[in-house]
N, C-alpha and C. Protein backbone atom coordinates (compact mmCIF):
# COMPACT_ATOMS: atom_id res chain seq x y z
N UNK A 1 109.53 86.54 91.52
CA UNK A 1 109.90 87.05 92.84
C UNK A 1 108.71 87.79 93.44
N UNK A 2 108.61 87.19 94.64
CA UNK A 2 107.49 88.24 95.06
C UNK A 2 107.62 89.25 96.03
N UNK A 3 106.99 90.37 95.71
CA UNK A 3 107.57 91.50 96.60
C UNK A 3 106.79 91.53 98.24
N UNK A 4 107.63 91.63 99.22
CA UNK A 4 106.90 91.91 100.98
C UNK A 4 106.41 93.08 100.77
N UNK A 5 106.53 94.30 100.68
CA UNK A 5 106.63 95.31 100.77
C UNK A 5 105.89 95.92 99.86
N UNK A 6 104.85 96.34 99.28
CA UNK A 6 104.46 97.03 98.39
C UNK A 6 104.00 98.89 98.50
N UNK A 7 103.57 99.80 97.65
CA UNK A 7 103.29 101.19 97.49
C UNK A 7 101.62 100.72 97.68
N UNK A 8 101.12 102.09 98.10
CA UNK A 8 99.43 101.59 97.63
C UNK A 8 99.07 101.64 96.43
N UNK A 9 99.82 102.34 95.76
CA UNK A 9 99.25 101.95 94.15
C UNK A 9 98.89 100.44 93.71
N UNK A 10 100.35 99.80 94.13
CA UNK A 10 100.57 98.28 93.42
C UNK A 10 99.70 97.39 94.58
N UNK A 11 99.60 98.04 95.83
CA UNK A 11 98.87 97.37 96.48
C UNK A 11 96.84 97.24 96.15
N UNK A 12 96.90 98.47 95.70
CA UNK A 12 95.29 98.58 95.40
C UNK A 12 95.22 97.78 93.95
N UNK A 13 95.84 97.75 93.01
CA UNK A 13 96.31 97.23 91.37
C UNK A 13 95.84 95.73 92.20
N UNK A 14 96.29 95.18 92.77
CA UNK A 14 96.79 93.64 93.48
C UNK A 14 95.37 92.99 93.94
N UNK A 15 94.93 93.93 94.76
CA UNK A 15 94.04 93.77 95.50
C UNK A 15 92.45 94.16 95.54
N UNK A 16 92.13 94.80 95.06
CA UNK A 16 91.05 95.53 94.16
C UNK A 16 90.54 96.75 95.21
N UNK A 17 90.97 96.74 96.45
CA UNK A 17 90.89 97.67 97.36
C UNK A 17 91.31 99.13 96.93
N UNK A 18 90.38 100.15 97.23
CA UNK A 18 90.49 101.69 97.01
C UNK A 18 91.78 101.96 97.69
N UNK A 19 92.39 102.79 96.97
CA UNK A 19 93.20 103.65 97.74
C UNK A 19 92.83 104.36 99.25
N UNK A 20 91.28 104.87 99.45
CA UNK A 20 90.96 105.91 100.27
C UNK A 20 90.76 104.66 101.74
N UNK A 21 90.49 103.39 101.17
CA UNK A 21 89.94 102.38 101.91
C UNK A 21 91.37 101.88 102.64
N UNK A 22 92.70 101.88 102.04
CA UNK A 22 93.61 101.33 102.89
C UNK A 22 94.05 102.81 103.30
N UNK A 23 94.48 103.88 102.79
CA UNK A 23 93.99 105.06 104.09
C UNK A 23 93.20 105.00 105.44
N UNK A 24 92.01 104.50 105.13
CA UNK A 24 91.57 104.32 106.30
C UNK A 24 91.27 103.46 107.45
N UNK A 25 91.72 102.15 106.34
CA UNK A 25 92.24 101.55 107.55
C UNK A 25 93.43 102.13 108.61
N UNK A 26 94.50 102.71 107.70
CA UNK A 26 95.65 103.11 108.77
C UNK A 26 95.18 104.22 109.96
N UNK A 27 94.19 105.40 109.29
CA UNK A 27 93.68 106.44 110.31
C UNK A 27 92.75 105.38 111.82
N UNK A 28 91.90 104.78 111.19
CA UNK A 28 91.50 104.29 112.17
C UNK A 28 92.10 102.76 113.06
N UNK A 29 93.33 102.82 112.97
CA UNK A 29 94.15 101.99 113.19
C UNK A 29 93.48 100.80 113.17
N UNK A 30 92.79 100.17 112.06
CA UNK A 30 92.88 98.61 111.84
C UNK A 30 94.12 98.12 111.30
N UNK A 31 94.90 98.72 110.64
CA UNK A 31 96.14 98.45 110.13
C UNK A 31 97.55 99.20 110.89
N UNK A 32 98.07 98.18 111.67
CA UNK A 32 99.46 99.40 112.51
C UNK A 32 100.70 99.44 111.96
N UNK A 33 101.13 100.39 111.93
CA UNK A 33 102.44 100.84 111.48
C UNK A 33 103.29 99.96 112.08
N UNK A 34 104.09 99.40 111.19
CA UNK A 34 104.87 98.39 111.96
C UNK A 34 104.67 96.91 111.54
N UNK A 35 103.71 97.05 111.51
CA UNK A 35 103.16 95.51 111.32
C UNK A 35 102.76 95.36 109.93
N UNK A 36 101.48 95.97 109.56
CA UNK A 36 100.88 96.05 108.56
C UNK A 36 101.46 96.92 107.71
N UNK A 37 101.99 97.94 107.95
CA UNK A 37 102.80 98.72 106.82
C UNK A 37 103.62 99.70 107.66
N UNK A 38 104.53 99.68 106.93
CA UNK A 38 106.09 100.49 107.21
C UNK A 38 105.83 101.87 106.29
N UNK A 39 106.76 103.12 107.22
CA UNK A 39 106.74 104.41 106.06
C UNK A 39 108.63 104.19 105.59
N UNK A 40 108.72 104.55 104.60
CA UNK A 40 109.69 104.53 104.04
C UNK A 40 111.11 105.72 104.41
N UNK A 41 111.96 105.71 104.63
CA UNK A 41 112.88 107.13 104.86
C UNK A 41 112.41 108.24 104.29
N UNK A 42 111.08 108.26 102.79
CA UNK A 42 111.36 109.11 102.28
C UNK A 42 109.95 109.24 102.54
N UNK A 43 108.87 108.90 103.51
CA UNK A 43 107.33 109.01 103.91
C UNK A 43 106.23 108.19 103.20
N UNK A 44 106.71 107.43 102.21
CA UNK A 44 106.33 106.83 101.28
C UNK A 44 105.40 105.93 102.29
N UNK A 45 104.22 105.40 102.14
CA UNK A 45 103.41 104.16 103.10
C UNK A 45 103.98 102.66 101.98
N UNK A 46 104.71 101.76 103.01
CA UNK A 46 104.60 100.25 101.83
C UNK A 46 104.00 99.86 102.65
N UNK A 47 103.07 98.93 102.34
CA UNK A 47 101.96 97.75 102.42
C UNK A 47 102.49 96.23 102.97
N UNK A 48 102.54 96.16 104.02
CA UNK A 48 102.78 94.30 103.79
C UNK A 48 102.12 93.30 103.79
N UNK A 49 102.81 92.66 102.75
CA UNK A 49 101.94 91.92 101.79
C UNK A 49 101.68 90.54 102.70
N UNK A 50 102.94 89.99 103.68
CA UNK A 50 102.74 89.19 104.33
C UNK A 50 101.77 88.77 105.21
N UNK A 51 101.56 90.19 105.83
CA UNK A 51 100.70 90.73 107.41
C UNK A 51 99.37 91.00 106.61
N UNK A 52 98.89 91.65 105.39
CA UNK A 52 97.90 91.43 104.90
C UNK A 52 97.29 90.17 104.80
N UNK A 53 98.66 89.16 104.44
CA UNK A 53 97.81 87.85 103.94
C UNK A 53 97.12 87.54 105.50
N UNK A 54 97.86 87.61 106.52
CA UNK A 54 97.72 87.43 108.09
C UNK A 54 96.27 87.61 108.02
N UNK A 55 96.15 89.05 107.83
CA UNK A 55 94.91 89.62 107.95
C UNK A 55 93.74 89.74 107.30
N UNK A 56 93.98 88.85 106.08
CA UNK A 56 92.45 88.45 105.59
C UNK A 56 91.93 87.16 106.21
N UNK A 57 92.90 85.86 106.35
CA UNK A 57 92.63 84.87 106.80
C UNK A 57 92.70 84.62 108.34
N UNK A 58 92.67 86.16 108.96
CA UNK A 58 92.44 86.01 110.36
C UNK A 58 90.90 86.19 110.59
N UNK A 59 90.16 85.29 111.82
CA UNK A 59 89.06 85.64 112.11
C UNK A 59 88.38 86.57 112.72
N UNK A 60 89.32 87.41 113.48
CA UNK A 60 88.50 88.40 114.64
C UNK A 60 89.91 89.46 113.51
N UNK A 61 88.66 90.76 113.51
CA UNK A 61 88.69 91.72 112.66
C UNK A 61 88.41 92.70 113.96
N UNK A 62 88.85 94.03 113.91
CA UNK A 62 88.22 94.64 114.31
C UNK A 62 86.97 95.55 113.91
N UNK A 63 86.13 95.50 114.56
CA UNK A 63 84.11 96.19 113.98
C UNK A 63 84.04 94.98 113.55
N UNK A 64 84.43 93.74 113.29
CA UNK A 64 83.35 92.55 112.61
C UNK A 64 83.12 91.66 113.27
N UNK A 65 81.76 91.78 113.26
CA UNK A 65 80.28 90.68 114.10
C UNK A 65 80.51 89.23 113.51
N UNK A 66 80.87 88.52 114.15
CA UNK A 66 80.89 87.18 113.32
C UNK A 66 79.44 86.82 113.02
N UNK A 67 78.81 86.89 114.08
CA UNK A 67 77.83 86.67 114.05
C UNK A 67 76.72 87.30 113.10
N UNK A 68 76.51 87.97 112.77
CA UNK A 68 76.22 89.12 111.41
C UNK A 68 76.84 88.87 110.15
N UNK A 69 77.89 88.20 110.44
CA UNK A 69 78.36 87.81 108.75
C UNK A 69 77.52 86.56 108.26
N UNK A 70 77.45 85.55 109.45
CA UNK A 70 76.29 84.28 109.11
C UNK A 70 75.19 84.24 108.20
């Protein structure tokens, strides 16, 4: 079964991404509430796993130069 929804723990475990790094995506809103991750009734941040996948295999990032990645 695979989970939508993940904690950042299991999300950083998953993904090899820092904890401080999907923090900051959310501060600097590359990642929006709502979309990319939900807070829980109890403040908890889950991760979605779906909208992540969205968002690695999307091309326009925000701050990234396509052109500079070449």
């Amino acid at each position: 079964m695979t989970t939508r929804y993940v904690r950042i723990v299991k999300f950083v475990a998953e993904t090899g991404y820092t904890a401080r790094a999907v923090e900051t995506k959310i501060h600097r809103g590359v990642w929006i509430e709502g979309k990319h991750y939900r807070r829980a009734p109890d403040g908890c941040i889950h991760i979605d796993m779906e909208e992540y996948t969205k968002w690695v295999e999307s091309r326009h990032q925000a701050g990234f130069d396509q052109k500079a990645a070449a």
